[in-house]
Structure formats: structure tokens, C-alpha cells
C-alpha atoms as a PDB file:
ATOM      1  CA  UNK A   1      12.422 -17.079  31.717  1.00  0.00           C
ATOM      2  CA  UNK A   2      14.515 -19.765  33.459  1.00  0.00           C
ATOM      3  CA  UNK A   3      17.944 -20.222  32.890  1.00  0.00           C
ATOM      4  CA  UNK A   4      17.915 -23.309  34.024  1.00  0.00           C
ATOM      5  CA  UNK A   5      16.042 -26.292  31.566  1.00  0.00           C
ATOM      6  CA  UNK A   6      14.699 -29.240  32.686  1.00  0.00           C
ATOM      7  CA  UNK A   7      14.767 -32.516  30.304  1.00  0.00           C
ATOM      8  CA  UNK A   8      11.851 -32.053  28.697  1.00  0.00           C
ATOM      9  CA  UNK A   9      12.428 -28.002  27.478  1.00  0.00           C
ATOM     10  CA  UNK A  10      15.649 -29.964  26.195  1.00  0.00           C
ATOM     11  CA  UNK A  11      13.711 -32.312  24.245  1.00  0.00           C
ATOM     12  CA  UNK A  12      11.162 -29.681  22.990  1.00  0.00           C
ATOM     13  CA  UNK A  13      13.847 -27.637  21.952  1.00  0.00           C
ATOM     14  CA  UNK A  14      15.947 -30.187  20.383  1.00  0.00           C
ATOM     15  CA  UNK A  15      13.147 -30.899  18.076  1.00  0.00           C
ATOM     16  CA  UNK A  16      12.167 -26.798  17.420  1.00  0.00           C
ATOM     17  CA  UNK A  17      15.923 -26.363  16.858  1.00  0.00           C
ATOM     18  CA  UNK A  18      15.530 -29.336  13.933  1.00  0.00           C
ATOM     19  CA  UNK A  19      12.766 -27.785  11.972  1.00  0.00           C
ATOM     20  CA  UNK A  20      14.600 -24.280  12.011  1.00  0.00           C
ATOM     21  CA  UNK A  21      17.450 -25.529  10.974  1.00  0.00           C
ATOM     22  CA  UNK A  22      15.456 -27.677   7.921  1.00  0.00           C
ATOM     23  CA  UNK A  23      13.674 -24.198   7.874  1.00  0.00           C
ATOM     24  CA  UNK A  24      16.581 -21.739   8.026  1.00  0.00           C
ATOM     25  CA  UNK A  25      19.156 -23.833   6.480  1.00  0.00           C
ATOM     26  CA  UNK A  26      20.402 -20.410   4.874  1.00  0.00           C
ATOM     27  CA  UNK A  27      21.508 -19.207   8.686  1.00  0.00           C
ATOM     28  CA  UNK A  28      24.253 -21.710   9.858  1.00  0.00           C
ATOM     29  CA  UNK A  29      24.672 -19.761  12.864  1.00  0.00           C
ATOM     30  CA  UNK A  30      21.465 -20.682  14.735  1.00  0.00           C
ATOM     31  CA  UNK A  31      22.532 -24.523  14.483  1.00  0.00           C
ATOM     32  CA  UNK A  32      25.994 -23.889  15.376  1.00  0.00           C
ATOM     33  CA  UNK A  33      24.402 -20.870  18.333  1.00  0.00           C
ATOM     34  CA  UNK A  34      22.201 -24.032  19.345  1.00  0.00           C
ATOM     35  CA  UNK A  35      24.910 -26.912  19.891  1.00  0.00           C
ATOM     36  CA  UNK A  36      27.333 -24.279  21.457  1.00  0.00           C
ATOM     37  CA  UNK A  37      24.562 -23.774  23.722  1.00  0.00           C
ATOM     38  CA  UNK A  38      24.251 -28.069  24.123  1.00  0.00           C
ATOM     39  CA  UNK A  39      27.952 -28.142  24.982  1.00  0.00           C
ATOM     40  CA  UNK A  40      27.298 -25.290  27.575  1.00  0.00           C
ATOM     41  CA  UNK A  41      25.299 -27.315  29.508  1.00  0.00           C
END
């Protein structure tokens, strides 16, 4: 795996990250794991 992600991994993750967190709206931490991670970069 890359740690580096180009635009469109972004975008496709973006969009996986929304329907977890519809989906796992009883973990908090993955969306708030996920925009730490978006501030990171």
C-alpha cells in the first residue's frame, strides 16, 4: 500500500468513508479517525 494518495483514492474514499459512517453511525471514531486523517494531509 501507498502512503501517498492521489486525487482520485481521495475521492473514492471520501465517498466509502460516507456510507460507513451512514453505516456505522454507532462508531464515531472512524469519522472523526477519517477527517483527522483529511487534516493530515
Amino acid at each position: 500500500m501507498l502512503s501517498r494518495t492521489t486525487p482520485q483514492e481521495l475521492v473514492r474514499k471520501q465517498s466509502q468513508s460516507q456510507f460507513k459512517g451512514n453505516v456505522l453511525t454507532m462508531n464515531p471514531l472512524v469519522k472523526i479517525s477519517e477527517f483527522i486523517a483529511l487534516y493530515k494531509i
